[in-house]
PDB file of N, CA and C in Angstrom:
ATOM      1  N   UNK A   1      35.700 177.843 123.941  1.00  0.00           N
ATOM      2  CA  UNK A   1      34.423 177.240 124.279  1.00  0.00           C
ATOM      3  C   UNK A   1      33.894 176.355 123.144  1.00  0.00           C
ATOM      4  N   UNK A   2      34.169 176.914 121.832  1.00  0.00           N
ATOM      5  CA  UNK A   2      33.391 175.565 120.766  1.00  0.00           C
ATOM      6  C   UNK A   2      34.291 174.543 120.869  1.00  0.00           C
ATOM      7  N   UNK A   3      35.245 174.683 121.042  1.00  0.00           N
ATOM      8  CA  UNK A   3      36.304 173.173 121.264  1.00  0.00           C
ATOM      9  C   UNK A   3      35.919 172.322 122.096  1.00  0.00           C
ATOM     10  N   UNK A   4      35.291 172.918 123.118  1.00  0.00           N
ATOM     11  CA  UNK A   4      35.156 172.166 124.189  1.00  0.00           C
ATOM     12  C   UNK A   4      33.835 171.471 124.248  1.00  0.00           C
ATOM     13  N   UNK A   5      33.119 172.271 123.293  1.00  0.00           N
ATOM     14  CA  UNK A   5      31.562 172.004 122.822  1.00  0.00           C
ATOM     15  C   UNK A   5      32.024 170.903 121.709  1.00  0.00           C
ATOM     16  N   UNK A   6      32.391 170.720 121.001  1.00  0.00           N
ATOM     17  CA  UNK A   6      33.016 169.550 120.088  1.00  0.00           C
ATOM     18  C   UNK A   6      33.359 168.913 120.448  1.00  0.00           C
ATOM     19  N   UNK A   7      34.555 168.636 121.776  1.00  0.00           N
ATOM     20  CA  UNK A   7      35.168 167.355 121.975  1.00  0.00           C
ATOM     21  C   UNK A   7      33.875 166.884 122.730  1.00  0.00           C
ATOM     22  N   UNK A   8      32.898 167.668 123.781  1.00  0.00           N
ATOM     23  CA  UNK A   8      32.135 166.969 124.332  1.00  0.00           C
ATOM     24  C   UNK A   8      30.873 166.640 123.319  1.00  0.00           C
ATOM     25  N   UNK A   9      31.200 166.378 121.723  1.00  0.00           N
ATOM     26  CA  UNK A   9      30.095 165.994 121.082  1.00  0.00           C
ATOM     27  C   UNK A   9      30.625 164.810 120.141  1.00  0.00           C
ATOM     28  N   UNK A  10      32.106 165.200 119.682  1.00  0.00           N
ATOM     29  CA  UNK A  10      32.987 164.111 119.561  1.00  0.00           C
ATOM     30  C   UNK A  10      32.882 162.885 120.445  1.00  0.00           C
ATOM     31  N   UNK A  11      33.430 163.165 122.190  1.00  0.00           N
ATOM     32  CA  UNK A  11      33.572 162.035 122.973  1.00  0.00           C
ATOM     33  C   UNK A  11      31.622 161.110 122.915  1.00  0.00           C
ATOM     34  N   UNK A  12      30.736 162.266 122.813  1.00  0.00           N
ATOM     35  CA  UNK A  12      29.321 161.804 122.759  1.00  0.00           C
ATOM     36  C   UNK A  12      29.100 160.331 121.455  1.00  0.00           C
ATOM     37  N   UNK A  13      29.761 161.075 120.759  1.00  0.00           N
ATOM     38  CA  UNK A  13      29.475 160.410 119.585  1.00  0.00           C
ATOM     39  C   UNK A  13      30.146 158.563 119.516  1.00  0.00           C
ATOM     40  N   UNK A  14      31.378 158.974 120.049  1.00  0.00           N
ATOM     41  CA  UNK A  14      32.190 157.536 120.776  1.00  0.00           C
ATOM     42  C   UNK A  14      31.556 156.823 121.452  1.00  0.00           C
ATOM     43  N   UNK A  15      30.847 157.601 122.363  1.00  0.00           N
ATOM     44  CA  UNK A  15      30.663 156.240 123.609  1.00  0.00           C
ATOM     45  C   UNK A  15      29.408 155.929 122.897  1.00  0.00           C
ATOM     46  N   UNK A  16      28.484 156.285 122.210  1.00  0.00           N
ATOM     47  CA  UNK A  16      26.778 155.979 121.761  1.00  0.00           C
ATOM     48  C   UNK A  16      27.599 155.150 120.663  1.00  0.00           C
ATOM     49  N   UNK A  17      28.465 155.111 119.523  1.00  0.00           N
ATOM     50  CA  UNK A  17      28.683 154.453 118.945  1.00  0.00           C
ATOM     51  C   UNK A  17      29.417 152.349 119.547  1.00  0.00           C
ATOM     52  N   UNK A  18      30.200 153.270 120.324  1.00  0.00           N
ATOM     53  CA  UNK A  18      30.703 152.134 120.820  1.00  0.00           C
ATOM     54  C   UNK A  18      29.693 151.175 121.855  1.00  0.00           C
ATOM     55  N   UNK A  19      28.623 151.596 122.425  1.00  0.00           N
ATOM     56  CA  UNK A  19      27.455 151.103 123.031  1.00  0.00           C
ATOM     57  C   UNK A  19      26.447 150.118 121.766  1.00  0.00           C
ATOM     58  N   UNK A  20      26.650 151.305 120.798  1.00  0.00           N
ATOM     59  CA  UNK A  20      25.627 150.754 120.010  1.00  0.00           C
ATOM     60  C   UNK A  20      25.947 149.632 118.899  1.00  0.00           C
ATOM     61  N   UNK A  21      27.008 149.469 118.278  1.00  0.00           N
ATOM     62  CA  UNK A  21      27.893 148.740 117.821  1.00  0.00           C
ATOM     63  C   UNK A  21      28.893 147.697 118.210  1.00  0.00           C
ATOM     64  N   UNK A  22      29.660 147.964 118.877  1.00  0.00           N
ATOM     65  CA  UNK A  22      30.518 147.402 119.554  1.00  0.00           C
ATOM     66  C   UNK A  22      30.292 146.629 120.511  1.00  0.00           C
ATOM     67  N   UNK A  23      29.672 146.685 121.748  1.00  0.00           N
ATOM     68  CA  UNK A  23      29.596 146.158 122.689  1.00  0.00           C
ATOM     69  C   UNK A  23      28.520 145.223 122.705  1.00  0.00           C
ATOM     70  N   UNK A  24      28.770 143.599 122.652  1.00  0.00           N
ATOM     71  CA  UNK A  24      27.375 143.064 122.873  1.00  0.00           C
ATOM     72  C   UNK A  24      26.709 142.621 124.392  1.00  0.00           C
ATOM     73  N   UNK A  25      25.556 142.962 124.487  1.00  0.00           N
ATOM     74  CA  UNK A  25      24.650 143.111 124.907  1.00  0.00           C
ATOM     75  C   UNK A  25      24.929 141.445 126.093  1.00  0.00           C
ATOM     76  N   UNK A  26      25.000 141.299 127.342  1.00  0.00           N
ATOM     77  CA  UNK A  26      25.315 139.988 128.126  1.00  0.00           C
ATOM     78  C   UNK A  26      23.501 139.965 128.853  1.00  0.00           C
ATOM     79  N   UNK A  27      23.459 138.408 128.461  1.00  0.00           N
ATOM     80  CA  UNK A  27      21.486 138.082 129.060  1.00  0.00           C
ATOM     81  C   UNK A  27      21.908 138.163 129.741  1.00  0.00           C
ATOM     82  N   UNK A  28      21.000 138.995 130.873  1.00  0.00           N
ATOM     83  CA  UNK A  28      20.569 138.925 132.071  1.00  0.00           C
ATOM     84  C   UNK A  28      19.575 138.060 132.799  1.00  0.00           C
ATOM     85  N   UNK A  29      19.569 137.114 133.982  1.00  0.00           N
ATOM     86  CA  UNK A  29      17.996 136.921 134.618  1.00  0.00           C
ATOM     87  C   UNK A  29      16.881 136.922 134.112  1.00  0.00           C
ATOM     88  N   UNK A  30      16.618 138.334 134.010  1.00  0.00           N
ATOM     89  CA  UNK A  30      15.018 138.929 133.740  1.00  0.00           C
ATOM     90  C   UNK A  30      15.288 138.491 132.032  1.00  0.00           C
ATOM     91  N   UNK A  31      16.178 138.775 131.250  1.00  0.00           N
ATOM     92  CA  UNK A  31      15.721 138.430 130.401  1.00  0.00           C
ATOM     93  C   UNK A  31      15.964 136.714 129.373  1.00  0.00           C
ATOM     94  N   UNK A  32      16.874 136.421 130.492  1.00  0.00           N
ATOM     95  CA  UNK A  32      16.491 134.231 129.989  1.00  0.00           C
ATOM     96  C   UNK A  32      15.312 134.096 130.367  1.00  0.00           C
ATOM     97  N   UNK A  33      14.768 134.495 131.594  1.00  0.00           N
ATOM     98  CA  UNK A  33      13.547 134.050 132.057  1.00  0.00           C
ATOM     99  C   UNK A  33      12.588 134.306 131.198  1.00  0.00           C
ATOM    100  N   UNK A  34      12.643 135.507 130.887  1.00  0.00           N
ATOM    101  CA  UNK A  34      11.528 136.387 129.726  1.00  0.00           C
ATOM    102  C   UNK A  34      11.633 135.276 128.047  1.00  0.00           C
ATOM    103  N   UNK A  35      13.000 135.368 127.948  1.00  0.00           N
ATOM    104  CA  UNK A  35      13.231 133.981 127.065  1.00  0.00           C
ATOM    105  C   UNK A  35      12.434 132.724 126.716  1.00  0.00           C
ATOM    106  N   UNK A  36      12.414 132.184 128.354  1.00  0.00           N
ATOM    107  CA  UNK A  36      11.867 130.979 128.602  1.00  0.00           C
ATOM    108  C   UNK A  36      10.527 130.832 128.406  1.00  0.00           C
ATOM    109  N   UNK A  37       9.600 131.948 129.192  1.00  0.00           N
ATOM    110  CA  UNK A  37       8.346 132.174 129.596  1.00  0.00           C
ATOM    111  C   UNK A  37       7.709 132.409 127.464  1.00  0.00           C
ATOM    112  N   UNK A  38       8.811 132.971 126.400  1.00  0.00           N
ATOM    113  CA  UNK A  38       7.978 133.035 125.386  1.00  0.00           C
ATOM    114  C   UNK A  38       8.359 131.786 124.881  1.00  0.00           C
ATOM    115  N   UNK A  39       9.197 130.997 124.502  1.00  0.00           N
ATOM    116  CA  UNK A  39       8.805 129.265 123.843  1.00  0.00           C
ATOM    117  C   UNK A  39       7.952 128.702 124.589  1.00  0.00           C
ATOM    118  N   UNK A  40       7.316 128.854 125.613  1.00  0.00           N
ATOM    119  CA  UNK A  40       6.292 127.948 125.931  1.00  0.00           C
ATOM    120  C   UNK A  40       5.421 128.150 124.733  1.00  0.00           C
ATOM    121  N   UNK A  41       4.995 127.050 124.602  1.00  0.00           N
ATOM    122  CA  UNK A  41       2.892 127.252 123.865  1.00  0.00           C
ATOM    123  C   UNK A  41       2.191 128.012 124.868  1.00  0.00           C
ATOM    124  N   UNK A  42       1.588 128.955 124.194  1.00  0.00           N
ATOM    125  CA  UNK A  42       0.469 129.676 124.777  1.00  0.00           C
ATOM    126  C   UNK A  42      -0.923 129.122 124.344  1.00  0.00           C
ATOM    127  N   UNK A  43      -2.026 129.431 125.451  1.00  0.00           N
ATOM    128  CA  UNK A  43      -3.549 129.126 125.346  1.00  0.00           C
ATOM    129  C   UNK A  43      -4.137 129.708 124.527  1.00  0.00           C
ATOM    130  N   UNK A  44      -4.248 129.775 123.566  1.00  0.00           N
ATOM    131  CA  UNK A  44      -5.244 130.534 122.472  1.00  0.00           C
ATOM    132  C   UNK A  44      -7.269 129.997 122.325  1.00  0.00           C
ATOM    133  N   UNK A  45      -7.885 130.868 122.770  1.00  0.00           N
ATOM    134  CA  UNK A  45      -9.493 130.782 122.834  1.00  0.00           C
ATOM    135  C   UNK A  45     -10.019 132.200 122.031  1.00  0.00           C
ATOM    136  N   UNK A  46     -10.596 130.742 120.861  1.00  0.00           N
ATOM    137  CA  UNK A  46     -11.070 131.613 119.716  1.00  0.00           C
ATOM    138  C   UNK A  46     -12.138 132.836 120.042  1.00  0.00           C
ATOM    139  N   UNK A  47     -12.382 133.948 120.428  1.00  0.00           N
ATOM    140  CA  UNK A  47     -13.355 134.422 121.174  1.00  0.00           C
ATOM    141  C   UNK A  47     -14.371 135.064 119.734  1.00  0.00           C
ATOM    142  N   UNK A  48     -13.686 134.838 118.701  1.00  0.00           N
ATOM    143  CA  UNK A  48     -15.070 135.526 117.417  1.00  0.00           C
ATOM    144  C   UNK A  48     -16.444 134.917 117.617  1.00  0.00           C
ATOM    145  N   UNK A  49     -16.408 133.545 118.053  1.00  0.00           N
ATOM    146  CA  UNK A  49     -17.837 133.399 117.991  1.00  0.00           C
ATOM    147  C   UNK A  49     -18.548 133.750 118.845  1.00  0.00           C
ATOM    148  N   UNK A  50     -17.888 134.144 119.600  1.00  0.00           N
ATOM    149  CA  UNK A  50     -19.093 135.262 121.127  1.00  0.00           C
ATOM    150  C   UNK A  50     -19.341 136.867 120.483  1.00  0.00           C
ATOM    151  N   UNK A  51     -19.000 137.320 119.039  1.00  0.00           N
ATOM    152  CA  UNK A  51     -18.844 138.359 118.953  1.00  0.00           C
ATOM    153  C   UNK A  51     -20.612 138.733 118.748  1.00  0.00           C
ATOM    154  N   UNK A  52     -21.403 139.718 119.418  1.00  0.00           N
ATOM    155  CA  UNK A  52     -22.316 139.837 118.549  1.00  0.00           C
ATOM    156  C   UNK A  52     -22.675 139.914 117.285  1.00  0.00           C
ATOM    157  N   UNK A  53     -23.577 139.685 116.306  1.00  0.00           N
ATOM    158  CA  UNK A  53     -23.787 140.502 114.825  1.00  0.00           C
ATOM    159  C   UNK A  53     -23.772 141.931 114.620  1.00  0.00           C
ATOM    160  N   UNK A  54     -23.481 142.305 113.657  1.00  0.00           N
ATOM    161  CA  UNK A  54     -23.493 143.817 113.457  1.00  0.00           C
ATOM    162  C   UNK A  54     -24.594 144.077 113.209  1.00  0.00           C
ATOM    163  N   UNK A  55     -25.249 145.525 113.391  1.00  0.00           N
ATOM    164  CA  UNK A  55     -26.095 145.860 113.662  1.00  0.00           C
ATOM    165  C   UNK A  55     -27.264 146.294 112.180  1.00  0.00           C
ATOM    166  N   UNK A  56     -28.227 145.581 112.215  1.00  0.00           N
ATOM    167  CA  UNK A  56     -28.766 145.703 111.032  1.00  0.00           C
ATOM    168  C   UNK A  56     -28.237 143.991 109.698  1.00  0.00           C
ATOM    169  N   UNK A  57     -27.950 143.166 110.739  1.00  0.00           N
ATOM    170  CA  UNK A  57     -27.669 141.917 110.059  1.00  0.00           C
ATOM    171  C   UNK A  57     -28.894 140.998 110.136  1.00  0.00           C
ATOM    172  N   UNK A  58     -28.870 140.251 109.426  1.00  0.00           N
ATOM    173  CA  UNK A  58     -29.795 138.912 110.292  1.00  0.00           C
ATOM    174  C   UNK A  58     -29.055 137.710 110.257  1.00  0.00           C
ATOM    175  N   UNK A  59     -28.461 137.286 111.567  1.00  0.00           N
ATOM    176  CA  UNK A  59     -28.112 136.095 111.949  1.00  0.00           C
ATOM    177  C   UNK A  59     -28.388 135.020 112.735  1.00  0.00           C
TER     178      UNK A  59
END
């Protein structure tokens, strides 16, 4: 039984290595698109000057 508990921690250790190392990763769809959608320019609106004053200020 520990042999068998080893090889199945041995073979564990193979395939997470070989996933994690070895094999690269092929874009998918969802993620060229996801790609695409972040080089756009995004809208940025400064919103600090709507912030109220803190409390006990005078502004």
């Amino acid at each position: 039984m520990p042999y068998l508990f080893g090889g199945l921690v041995l073979l564990n250790a193979i395939t997470l290595g070989y996933y994690l190392f070895l094999q690269q990763p092929a874009a998918t769809q969802t993620l060229k698109a996801a790609k695409a959608d972040i080089t756009q320019p995004l809208e940025f609106t400064n919103s600090a000057k709507y912030i109220p004053p803190a409390i006990g200020t005078r502004e």
